[in-house]
PDB file of N, CA and C in Angstrom:
ATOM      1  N   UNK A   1      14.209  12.165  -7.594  1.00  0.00           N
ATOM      2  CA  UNK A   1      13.125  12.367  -6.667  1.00  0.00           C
ATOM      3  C   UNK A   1      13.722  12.810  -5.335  1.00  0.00           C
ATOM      4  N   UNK A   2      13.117  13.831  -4.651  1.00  0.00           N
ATOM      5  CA  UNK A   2      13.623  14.504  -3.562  1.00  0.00           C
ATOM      6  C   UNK A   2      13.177  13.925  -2.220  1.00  0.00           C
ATOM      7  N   UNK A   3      14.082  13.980  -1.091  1.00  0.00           N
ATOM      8  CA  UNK A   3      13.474  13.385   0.107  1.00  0.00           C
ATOM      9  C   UNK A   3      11.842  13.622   0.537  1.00  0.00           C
ATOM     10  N   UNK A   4      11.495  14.746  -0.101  1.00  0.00           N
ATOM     11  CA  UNK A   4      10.070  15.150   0.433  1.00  0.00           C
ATOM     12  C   UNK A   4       9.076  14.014  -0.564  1.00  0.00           C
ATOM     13  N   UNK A   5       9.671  14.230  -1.626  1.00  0.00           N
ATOM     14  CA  UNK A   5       8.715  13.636  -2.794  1.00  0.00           C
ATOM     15  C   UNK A   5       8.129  11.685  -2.030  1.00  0.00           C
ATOM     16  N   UNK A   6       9.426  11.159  -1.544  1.00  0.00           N
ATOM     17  CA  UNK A   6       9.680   9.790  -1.143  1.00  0.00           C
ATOM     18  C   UNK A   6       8.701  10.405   0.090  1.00  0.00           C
ATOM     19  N   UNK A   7       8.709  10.947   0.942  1.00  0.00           N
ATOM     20  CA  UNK A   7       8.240  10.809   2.414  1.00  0.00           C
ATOM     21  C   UNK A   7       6.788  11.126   1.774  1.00  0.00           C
ATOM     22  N   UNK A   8       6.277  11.964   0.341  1.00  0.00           N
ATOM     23  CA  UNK A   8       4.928  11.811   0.213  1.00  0.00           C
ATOM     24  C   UNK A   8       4.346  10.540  -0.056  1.00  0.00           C
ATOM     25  N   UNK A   9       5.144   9.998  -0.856  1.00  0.00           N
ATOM     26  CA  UNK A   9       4.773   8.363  -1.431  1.00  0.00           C
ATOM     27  C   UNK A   9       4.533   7.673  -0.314  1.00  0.00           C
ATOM     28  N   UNK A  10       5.246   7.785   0.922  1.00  0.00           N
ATOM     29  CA  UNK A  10       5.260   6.988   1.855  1.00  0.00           C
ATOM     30  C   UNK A  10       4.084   7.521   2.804  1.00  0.00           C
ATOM     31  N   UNK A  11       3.579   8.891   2.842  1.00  0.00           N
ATOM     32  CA  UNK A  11       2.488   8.832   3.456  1.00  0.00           C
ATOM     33  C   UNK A  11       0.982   8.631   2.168  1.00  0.00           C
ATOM     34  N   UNK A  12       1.463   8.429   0.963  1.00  0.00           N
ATOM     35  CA  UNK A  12       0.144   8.014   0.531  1.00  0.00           C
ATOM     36  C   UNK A  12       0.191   7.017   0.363  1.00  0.00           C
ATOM     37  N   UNK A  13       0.555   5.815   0.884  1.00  0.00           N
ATOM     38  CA  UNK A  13       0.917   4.692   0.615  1.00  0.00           C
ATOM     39  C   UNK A  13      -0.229   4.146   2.104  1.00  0.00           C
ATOM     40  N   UNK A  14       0.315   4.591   2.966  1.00  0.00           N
ATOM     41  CA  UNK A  14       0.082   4.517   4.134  1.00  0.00           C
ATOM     42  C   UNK A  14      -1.445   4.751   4.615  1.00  0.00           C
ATOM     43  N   UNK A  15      -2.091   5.904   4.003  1.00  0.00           N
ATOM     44  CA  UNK A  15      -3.363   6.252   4.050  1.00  0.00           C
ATOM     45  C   UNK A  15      -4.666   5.627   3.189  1.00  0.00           C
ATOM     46  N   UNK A  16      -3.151   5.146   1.497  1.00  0.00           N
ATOM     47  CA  UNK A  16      -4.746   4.865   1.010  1.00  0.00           C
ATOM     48  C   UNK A  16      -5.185   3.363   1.292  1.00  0.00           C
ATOM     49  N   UNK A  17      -6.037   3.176   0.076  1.00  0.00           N
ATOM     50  CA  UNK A  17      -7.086   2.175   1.113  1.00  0.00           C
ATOM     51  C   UNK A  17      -6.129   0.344  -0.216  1.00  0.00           C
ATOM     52  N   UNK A  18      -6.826  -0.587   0.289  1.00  0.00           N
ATOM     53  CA  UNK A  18      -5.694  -1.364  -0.604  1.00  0.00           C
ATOM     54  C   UNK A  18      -5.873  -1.552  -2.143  1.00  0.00           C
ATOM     55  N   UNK A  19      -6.830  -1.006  -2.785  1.00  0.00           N
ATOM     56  CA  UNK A  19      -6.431  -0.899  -4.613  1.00  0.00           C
ATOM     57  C   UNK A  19      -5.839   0.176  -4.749  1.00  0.00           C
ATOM     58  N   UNK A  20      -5.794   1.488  -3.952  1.00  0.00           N
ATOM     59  CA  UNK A  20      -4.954   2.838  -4.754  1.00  0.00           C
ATOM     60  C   UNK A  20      -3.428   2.805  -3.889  1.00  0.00           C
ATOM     61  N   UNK A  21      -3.303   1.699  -3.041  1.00  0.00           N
ATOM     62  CA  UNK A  21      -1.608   1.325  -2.174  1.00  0.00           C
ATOM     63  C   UNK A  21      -1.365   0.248  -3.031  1.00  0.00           C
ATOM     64  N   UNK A  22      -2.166  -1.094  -4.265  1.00  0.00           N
ATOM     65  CA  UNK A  22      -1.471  -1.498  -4.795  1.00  0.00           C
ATOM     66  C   UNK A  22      -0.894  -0.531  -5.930  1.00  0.00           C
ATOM     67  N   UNK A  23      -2.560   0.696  -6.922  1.00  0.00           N
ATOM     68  CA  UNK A  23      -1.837   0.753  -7.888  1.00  0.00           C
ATOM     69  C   UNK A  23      -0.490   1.817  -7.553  1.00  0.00           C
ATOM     70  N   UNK A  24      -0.039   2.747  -6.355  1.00  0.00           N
ATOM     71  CA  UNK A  24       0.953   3.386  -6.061  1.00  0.00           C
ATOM     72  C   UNK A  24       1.750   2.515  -6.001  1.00  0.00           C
ATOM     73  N   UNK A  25       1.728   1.171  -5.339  1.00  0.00           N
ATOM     74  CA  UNK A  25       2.955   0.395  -5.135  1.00  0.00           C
ATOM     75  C   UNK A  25       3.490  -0.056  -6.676  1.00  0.00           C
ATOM     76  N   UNK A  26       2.499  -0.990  -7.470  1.00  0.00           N
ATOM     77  CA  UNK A  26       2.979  -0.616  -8.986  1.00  0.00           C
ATOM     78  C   UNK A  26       4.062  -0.123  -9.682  1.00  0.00           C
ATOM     79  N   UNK A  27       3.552   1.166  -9.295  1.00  0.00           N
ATOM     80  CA  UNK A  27       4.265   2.322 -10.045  1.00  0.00           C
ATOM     81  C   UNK A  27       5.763   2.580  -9.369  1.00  0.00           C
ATOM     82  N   UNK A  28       5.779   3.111  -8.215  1.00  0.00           N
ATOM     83  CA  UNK A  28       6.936   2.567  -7.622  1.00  0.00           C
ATOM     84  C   UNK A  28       7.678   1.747  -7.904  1.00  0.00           C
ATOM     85  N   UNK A  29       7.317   0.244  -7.760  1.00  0.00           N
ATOM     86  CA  UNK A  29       8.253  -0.692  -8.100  1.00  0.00           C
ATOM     87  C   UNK A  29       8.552  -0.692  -9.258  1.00  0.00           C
ATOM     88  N   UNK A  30       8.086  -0.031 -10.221  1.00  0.00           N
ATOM     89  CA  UNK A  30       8.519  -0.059 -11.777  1.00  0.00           C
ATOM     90  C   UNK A  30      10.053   0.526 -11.496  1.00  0.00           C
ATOM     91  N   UNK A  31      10.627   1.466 -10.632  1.00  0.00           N
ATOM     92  CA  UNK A  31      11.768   1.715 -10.231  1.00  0.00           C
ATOM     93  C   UNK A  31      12.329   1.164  -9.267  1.00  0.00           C
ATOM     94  N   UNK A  32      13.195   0.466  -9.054  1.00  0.00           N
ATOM     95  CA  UNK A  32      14.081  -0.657  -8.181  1.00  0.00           C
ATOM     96  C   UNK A  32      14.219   0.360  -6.967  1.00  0.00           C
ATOM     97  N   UNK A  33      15.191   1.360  -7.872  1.00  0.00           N
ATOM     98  CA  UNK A  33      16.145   2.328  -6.621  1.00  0.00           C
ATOM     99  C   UNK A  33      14.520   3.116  -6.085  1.00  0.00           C
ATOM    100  N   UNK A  34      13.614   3.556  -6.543  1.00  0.00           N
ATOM    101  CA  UNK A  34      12.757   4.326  -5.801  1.00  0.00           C
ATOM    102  C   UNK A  34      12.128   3.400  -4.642  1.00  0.00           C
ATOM    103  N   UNK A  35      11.831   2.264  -5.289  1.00  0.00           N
ATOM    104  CA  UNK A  35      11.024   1.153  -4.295  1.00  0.00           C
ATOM    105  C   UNK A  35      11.750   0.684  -3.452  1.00  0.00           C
ATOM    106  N   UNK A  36      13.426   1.220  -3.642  1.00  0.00           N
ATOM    107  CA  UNK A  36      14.051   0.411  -2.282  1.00  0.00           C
ATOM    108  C   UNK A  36      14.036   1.827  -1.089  1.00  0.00           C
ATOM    109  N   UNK A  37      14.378   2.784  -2.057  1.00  0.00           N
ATOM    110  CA  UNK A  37      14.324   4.121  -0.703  1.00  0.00           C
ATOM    111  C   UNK A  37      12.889   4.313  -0.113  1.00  0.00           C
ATOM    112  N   UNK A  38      11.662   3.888  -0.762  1.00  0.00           N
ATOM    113  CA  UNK A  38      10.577   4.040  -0.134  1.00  0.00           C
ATOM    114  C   UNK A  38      10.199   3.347   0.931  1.00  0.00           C
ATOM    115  N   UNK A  39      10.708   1.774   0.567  1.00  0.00           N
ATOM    116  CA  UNK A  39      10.738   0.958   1.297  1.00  0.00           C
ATOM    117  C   UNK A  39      11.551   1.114   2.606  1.00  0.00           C
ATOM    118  N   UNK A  40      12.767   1.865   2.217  1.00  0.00           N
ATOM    119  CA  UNK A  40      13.441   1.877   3.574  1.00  0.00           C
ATOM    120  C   UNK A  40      12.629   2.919   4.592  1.00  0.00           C
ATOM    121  N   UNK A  41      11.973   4.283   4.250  1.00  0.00           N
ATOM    122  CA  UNK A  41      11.133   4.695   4.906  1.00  0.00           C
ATOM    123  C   UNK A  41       9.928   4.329   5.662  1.00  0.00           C
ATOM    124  N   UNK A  42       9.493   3.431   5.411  1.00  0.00           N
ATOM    125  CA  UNK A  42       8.908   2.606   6.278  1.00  0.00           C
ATOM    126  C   UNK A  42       9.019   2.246   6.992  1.00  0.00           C
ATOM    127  N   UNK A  43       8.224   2.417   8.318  1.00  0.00           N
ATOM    128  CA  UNK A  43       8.764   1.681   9.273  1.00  0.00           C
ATOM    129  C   UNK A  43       7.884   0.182   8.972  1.00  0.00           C
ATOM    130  N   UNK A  44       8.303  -0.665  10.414  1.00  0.00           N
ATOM    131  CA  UNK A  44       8.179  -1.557  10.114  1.00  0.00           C
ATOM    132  C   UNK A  44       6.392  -2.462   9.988  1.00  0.00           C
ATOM    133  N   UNK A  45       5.799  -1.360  11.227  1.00  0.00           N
ATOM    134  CA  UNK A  45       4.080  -0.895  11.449  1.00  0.00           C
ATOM    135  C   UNK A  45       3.926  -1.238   9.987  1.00  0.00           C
ATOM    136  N   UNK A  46       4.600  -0.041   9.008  1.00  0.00           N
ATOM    137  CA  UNK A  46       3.863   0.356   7.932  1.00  0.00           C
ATOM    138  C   UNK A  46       4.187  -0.652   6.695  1.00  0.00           C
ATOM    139  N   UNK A  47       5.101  -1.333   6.825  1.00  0.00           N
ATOM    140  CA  UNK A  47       5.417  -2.423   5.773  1.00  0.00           C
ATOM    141  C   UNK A  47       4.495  -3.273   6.054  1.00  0.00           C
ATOM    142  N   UNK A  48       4.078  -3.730   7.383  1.00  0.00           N
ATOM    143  CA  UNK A  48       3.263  -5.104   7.331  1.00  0.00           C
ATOM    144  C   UNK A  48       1.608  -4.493   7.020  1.00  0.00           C
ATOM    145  N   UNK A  49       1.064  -2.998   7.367  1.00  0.00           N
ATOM    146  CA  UNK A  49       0.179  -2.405   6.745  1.00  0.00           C
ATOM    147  C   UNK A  49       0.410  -2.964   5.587  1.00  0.00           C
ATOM    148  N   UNK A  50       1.281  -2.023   4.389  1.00  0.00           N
ATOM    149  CA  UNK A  50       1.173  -2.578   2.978  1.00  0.00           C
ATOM    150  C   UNK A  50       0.629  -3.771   2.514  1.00  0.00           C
ATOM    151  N   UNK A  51       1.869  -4.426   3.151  1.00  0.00           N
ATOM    152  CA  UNK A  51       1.342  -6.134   2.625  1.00  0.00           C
ATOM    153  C   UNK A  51       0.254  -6.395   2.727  1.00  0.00           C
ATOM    154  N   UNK A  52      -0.207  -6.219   3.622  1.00  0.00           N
ATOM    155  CA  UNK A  52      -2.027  -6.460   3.978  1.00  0.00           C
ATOM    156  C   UNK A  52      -2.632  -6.047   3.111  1.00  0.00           C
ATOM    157  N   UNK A  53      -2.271  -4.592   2.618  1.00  0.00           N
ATOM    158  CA  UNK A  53      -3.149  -3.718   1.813  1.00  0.00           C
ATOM    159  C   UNK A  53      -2.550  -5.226   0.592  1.00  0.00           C
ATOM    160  N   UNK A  54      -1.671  -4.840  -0.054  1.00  0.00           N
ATOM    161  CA  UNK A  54      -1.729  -5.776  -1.078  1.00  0.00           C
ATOM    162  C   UNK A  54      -2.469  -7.075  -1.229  1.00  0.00           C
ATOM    163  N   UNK A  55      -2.236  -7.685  -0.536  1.00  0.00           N
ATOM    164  CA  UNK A  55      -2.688  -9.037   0.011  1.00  0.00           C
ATOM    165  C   UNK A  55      -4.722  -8.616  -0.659  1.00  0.00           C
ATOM    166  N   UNK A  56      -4.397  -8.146   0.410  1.00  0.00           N
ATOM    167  CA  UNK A  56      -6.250  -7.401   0.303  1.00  0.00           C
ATOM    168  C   UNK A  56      -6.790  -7.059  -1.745  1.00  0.00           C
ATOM    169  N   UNK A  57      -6.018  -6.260  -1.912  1.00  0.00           N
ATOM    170  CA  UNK A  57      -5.829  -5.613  -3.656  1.00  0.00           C
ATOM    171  C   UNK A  57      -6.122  -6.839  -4.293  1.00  0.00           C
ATOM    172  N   UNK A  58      -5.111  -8.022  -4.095  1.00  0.00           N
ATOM    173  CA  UNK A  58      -4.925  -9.018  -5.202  1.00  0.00           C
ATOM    174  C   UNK A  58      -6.211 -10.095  -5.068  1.00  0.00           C
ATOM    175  N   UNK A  59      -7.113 -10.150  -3.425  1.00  0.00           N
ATOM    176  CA  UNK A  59      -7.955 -10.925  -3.363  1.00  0.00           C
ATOM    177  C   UNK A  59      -8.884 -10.125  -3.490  1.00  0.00           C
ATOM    178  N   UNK A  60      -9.140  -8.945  -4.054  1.00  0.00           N
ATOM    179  CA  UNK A  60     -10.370  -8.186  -4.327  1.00  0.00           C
ATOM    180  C   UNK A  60     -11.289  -7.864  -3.101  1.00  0.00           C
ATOM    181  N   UNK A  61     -10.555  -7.970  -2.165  1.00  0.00           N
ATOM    182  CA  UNK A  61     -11.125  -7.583  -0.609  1.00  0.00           C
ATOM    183  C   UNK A  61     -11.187  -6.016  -0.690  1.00  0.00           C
ATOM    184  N   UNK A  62     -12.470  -6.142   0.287  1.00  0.00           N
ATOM    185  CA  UNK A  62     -12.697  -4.487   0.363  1.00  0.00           C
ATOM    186  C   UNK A  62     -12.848  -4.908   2.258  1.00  0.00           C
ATOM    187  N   UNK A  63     -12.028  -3.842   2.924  1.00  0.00           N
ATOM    188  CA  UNK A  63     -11.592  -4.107   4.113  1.00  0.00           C
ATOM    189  C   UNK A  63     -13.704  -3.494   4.946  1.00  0.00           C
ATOM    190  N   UNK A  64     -14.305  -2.940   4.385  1.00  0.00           N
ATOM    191  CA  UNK A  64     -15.623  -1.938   4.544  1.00  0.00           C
ATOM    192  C   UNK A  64     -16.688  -3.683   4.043  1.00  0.00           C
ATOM    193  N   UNK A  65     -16.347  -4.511   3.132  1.00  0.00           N
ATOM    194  CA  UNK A  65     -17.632  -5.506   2.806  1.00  0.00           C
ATOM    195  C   UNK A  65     -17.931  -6.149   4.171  1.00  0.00           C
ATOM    196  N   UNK A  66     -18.925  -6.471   4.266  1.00  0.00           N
ATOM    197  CA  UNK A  66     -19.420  -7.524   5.334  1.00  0.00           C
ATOM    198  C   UNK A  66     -19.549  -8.305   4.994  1.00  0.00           C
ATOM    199  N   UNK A  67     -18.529  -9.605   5.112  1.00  0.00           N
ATOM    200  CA  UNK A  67     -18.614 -10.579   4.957  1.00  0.00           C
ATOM    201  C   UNK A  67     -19.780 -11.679   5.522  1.00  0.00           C
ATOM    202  N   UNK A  68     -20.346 -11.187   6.630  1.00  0.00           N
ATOM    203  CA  UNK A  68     -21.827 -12.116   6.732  1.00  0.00           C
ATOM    204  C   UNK A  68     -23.084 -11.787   6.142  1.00  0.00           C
ATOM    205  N   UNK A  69     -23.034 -11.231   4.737  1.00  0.00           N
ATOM    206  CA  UNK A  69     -24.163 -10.694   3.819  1.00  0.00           C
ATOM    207  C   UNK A  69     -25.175 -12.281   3.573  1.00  0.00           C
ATOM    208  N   UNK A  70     -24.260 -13.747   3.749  1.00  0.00           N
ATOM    209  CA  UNK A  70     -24.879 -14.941   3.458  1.00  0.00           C
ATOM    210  C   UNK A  70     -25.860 -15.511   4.500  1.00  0.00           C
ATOM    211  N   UNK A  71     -25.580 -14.549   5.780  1.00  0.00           N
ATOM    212  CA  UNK A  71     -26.603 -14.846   6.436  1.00  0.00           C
ATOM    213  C   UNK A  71     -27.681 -14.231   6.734  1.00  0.00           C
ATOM    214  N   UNK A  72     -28.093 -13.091   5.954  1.00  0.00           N
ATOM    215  CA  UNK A  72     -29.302 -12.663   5.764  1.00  0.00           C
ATOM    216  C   UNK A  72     -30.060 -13.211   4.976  1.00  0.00           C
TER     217      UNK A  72
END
């Protein structure tokens, strides 16, 4: 994979929303060495983005729900 290919991963990583940044992250990590050079492209903004996004993915959060729907 070519430096451009990694700097795309890393800007679609970055843009999408947190189920299509987990399933990219996924896939990625299925490769050690890709997920560590991607990772190193990151800055540090964008790592704690991710996590969030993940974080978000695994609790089925949609960052757009309104959570005060219980008080209508």
């Amino acid at each position: 994979m070519t430096a451009n290919d990694i700097k795309q991963l890393v800007t679609s990583l970055t843009q999408a929303n947190p189920s299509e940044a987990a399933r990219i992250w996924v896939n990625v990590a299925a490769n050690k060495s890709l997920a560590i050079q991607v990772h190193e492209q990151l800055t540090q903004e964008e790592r704690q983005g991710l996590a969030s996004k993940l974080v978000q993915a695994e609790k089925g959060e949609n960052p757009k729900d309104n959570k005060n729907n219980n008080l209508i």
